[in-house]
Every structure is written in structure tokens, then in C-alpha cells.
N, C-alpha and C. Protein backbone atom coordinates (compact mmCIF):
# COMPACT_ATOMS: atom_id res chain seq x y z
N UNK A 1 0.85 -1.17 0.00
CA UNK A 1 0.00 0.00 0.00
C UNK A 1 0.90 1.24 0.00
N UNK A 2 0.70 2.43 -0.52
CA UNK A 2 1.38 3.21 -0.65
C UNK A 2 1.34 4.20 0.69
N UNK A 3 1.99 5.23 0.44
CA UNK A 3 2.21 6.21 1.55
C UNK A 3 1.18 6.94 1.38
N UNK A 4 0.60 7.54 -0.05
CA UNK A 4 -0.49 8.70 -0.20
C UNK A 4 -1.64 7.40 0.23
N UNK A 5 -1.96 6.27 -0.11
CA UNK A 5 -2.55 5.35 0.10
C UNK A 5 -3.44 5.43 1.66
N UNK A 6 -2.48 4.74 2.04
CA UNK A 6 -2.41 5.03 3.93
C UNK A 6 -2.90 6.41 4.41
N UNK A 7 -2.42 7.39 4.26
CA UNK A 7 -3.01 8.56 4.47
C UNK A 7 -4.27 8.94 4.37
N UNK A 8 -4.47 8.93 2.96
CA UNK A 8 -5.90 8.33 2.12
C UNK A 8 -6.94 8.01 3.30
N UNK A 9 -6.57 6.74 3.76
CA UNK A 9 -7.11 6.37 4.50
C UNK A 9 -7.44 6.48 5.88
N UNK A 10 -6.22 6.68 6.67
CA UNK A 10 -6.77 7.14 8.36
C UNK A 10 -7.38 8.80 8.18
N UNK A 11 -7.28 9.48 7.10
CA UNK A 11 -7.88 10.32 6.83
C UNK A 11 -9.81 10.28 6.91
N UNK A 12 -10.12 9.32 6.22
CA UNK A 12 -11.39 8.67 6.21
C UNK A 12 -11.74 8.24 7.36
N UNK A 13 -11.14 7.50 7.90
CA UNK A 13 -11.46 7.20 9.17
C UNK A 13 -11.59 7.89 10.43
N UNK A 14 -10.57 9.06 10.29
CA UNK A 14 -10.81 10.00 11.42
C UNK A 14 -12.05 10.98 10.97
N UNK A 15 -13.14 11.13 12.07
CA UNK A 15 -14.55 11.92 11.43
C UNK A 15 -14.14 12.82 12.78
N UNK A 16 -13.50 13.09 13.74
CA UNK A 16 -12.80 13.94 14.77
C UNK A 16 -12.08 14.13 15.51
N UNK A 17 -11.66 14.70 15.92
CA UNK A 17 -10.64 15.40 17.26
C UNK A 17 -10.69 16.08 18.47
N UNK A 18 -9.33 15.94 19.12
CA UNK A 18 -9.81 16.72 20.14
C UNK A 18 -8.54 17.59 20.55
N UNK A 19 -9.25 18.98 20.56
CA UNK A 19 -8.72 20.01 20.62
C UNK A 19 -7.50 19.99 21.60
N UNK A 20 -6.08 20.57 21.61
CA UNK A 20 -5.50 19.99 22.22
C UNK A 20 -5.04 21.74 23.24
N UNK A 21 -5.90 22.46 22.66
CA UNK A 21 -6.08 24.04 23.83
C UNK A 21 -7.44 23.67 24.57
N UNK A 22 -8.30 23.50 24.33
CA UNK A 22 -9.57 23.69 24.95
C UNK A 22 -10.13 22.24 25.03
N UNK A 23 -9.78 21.45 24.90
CA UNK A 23 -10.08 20.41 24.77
C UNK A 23 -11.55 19.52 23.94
N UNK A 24 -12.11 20.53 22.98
CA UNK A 24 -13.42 20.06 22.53
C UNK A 24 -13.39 19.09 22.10
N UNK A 25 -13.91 18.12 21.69
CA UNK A 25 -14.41 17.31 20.54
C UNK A 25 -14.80 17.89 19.37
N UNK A 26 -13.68 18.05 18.19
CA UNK A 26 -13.97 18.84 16.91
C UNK A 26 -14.81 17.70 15.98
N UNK A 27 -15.87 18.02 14.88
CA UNK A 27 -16.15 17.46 13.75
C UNK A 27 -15.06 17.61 12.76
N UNK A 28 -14.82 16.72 11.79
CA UNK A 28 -12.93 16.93 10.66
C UNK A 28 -14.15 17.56 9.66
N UNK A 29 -15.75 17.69 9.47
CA UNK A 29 -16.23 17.90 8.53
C UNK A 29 -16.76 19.33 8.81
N UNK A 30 -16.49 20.44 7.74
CA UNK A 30 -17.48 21.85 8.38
C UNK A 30 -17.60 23.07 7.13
N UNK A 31 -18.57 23.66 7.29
CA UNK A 31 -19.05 24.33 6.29
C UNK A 31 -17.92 25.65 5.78
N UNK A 32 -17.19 25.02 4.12
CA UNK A 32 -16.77 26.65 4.15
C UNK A 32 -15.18 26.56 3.93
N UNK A 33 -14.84 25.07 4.34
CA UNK A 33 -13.27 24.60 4.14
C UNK A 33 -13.83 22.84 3.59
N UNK A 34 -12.30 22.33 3.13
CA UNK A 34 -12.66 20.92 2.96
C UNK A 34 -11.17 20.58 3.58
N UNK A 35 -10.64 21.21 4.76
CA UNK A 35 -9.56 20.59 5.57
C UNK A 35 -9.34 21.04 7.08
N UNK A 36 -10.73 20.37 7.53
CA UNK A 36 -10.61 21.27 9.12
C UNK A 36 -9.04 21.04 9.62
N UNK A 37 -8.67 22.19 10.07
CA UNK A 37 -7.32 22.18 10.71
C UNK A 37 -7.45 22.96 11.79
N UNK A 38 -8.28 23.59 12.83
CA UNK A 38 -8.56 24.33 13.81
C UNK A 38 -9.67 24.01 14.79
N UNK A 39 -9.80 24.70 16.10
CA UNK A 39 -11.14 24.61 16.88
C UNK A 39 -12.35 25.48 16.79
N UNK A 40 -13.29 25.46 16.25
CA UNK A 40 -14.29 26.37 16.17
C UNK A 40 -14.81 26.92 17.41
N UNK A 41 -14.67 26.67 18.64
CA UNK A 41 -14.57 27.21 19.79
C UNK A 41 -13.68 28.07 20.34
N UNK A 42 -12.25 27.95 19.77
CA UNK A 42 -11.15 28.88 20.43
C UNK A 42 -9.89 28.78 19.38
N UNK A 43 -10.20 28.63 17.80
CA UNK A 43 -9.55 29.12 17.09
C UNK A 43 -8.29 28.09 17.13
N UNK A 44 -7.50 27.20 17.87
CA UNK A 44 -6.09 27.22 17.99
C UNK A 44 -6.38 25.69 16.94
N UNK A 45 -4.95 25.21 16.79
CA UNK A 45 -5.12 24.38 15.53
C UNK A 45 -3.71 23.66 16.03
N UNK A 46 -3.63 22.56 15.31
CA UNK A 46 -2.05 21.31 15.75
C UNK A 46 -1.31 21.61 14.35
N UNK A 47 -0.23 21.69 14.82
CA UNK A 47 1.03 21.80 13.71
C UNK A 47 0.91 20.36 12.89
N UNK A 48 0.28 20.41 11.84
CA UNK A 48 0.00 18.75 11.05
C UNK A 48 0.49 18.59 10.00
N UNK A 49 0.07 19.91 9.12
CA UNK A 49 0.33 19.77 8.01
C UNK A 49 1.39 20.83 7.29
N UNK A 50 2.05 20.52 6.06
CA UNK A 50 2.98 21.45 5.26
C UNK A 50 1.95 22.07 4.29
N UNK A 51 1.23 21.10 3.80
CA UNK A 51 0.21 21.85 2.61
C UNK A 51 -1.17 21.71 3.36
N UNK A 52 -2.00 22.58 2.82
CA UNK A 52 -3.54 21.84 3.21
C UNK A 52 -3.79 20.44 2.64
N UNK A 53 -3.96 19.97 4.31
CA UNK A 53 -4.92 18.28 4.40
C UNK A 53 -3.64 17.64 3.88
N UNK A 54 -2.45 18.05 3.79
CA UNK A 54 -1.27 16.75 3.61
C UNK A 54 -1.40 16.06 4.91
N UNK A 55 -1.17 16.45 5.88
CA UNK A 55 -0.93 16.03 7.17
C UNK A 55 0.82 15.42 7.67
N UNK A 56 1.76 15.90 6.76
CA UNK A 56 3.01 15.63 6.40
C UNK A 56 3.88 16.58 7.69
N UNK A 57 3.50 17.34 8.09
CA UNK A 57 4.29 18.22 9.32
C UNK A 57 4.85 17.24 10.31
N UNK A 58 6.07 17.13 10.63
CA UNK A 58 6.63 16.17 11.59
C UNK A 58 6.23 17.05 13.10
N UNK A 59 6.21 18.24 12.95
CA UNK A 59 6.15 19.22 14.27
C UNK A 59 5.14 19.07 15.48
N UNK A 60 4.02 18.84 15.20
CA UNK A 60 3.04 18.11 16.00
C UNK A 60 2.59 19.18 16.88
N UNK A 61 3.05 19.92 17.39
CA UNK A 61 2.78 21.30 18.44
C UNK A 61 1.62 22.13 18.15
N UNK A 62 1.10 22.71 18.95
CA UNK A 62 0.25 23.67 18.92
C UNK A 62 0.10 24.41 18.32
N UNK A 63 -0.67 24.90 17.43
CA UNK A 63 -0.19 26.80 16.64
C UNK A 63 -1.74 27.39 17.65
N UNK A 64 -0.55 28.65 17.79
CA UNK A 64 -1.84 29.58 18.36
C UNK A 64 -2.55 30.54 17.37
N UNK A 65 -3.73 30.88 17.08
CA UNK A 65 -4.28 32.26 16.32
C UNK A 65 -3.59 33.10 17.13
N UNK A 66 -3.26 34.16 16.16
CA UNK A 66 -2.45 35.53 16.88
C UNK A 66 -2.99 36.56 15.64
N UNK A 67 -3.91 36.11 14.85
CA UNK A 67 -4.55 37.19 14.06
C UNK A 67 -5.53 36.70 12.99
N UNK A 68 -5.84 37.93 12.14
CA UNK A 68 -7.03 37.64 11.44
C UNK A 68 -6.73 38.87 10.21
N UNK A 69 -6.40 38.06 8.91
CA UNK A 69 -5.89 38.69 7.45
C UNK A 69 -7.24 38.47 6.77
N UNK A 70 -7.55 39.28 5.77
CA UNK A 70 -8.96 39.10 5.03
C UNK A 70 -8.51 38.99 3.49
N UNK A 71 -8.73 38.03 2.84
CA UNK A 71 -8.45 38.01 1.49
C UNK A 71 -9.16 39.08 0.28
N UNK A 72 -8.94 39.11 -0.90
CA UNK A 72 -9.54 40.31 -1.53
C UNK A 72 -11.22 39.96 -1.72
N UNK A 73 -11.38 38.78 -1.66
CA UNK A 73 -12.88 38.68 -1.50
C UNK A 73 -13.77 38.75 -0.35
N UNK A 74 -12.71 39.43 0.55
CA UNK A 74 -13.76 39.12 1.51
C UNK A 74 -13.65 38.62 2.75
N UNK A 75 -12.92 37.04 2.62
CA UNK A 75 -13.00 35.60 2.79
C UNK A 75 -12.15 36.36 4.28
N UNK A 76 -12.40 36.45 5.33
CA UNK A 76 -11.67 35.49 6.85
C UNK A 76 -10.73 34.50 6.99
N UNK A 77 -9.25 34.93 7.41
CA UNK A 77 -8.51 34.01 7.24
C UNK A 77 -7.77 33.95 8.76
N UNK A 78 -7.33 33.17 9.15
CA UNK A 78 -6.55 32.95 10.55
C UNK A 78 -5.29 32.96 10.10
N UNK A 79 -4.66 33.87 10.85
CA UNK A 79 -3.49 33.79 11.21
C UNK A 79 -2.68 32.77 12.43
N UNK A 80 -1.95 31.54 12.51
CA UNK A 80 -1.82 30.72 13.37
C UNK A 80 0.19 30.60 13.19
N UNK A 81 0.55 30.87 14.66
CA UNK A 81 2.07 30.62 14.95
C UNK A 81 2.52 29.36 15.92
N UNK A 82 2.83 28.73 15.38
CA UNK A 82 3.37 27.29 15.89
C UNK A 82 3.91 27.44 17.10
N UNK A 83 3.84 27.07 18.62
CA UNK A 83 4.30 27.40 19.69
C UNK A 83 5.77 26.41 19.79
N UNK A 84 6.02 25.36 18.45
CA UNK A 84 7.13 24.52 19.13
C UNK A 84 8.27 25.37 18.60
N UNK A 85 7.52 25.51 16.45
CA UNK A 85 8.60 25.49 15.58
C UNK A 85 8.55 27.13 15.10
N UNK A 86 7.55 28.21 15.63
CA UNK A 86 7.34 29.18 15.08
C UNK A 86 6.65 29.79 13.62
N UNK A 87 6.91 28.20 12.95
CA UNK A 87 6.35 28.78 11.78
C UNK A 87 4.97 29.57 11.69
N UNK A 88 4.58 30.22 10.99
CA UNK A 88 3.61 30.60 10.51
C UNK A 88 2.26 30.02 9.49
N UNK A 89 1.46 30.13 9.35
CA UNK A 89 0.67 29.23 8.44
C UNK A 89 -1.13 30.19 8.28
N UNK A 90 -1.19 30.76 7.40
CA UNK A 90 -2.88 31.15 7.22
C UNK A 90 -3.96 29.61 7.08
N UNK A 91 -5.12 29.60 7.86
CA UNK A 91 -5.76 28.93 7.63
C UNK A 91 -7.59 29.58 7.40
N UNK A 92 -7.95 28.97 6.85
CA UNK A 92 -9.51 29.37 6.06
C UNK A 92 -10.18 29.63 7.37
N UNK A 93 -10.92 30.27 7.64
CA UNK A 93 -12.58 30.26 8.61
C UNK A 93 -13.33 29.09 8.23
N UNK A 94 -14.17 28.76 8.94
CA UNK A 94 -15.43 27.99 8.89
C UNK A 94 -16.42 28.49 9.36
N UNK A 95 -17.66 28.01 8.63
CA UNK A 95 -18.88 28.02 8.60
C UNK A 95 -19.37 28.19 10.17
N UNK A 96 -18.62 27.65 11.51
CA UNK A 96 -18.75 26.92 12.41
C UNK A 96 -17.92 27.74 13.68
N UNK A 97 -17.04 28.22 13.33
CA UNK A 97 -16.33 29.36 13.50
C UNK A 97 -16.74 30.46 14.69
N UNK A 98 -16.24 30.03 16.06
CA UNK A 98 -17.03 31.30 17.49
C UNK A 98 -17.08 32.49 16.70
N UNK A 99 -17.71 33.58 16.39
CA UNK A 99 -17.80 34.89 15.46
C UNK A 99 -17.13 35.77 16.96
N UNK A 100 -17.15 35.13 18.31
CA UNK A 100 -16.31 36.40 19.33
C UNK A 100 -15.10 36.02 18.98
N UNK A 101 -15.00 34.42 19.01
CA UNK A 101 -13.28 34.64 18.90
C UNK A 101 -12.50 35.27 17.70
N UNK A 102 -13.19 35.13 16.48
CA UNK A 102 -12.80 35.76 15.22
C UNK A 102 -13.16 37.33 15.59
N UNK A 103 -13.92 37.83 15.79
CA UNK A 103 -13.60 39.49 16.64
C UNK A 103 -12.48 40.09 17.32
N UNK A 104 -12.62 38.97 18.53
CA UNK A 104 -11.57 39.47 19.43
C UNK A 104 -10.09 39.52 18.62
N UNK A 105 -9.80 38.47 17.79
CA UNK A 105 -8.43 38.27 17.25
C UNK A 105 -8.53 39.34 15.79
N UNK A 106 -9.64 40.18 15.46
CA UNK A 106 -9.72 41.20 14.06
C UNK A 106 -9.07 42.33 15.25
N UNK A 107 -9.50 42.01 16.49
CA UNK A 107 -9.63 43.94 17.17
C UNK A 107 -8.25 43.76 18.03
N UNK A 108 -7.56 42.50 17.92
CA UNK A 108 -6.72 42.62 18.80
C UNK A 108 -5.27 43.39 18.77
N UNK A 109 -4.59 43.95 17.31
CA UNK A 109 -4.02 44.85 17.26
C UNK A 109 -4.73 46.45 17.70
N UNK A 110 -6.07 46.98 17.79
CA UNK A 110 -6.49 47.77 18.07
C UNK A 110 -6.30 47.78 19.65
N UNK A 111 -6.57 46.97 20.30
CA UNK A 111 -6.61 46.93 21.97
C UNK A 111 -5.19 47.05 22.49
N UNK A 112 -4.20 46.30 21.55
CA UNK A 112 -2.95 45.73 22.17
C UNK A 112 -2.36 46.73 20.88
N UNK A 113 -2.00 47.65 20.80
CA UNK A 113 -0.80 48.29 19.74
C UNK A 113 0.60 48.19 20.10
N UNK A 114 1.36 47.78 19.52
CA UNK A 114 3.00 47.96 19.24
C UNK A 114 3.73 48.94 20.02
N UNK A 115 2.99 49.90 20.48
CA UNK A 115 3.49 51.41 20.97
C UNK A 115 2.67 51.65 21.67
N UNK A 116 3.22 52.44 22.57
CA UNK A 116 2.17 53.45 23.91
C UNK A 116 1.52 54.60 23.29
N UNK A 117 0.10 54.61 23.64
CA UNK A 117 -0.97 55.05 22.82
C UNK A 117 -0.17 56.39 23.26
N UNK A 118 0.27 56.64 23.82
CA UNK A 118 1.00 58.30 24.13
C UNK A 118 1.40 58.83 23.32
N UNK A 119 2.42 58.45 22.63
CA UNK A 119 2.88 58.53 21.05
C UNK A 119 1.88 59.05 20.37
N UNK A 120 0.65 59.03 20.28
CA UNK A 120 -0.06 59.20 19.12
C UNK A 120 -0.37 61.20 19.61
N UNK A 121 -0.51 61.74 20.49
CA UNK A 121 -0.29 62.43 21.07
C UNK A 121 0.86 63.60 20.24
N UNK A 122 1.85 63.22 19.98
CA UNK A 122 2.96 63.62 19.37
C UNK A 122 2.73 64.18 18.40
N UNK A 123 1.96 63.82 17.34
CA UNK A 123 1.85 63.29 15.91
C UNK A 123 0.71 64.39 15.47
């Protein structure tokens, strides 16, 4: 059996997860992506994959959301940073998706700025 083979397969077989920040019980199926890779309760997601739905990432660690990029259509995208390896990685929204936690992480450069709001003062 091959390697894409195998994959193929415990792919099929896994129908969920469990969140390894909040601990939910995720559905792998959800409106809006065709590679759940996150928690629709609190956003955070497992270091799995190199491409979408490869599941090829040796890293295994946590990525945290630390933001929220919007594509030209529109589209809601997560920003997620790997707590082992640092990398970076955008992942899609879902259908399914807390709409506070996707807030809180759009407004969270507004609350938390780079600089002491004093500065602005200056200017």
C-alpha cells in the first residue's frame, strides 16, 4: 500500500478530534473549508500539516491564532504561529467558526498596539 494510500485512508477514518487548547471534541467535517485544521470554539489548531490536508508536518505542536488577514474577496482568514517550531501558516474560517473569537483576534491589534498610545499624542 502506498504512503499517499495510507493517508488516504486514516484520513477517512478520522470523522474527529480533540482540541488539544480547549479540549473540545472537533467534527474533521465543516461548512466553508474541505480541511478542518482548527477549533471552532477557540480558534487554535495542531502543527499537522505542510500543505492543506497533507498532514506531512513532523512538528506536532500547537499553533496559536495571533490574528485575522482578510483576502480580496472578503474571505476570513486565521493567522496561526506554531508554539514549538514558530512557523507561521494562514488557515480558512469555517462556517462553524465562534464569530467572538474571530472578533476578538480582528480587534486585537487595536486593543494591544506595538506602541504606547502616548505617542499618538505627538503626531
Amino acid at each position: 500500500m502506498s504512503h499517499d494510500h495510507r493517508r488516504d485512508e486514516r484520513r477517512r477514518r478520522t470523522e474527529s478530534f480533540r482540541c488539544g487548547h480547549c479540549r473540545l471534541d472537533v467534527p474533521t467535517d465543516a461548512f466553508g473549508t474541505a480541511h478542518r485544521n482548527h477549533c471552532p470554539n477557540c480558534a487554535w489548531s495542531k502543527h499537522v500539516d505542510r500543505t492543506p490536508g497533507d498532514r506531512d508536518a513532523e512538528c506536532g505542536s500547537l499553533m496559536e491564532p495571533i490574528g485575522i488577514t482578510v483576502r480580496g474577496d472578503g474571505e476570513w482568514v486565521l493567522v496561526h504561529r506554531c508554539v514549538g517550531c514558530d512557523e507561521v501558516h494562514l488557515n480558512r474560517t469555517a462556517g462553524d467558526d465562534n464569530p467572538l473569537v474571530l472578533l476578538r483576534l480582528a480587534v486585537k491589534p487595536l486593543a494591544q498596539p506595538p506602541f504606547p498610545m502616548e505617542w499618538l499624542a505627538q503626531i
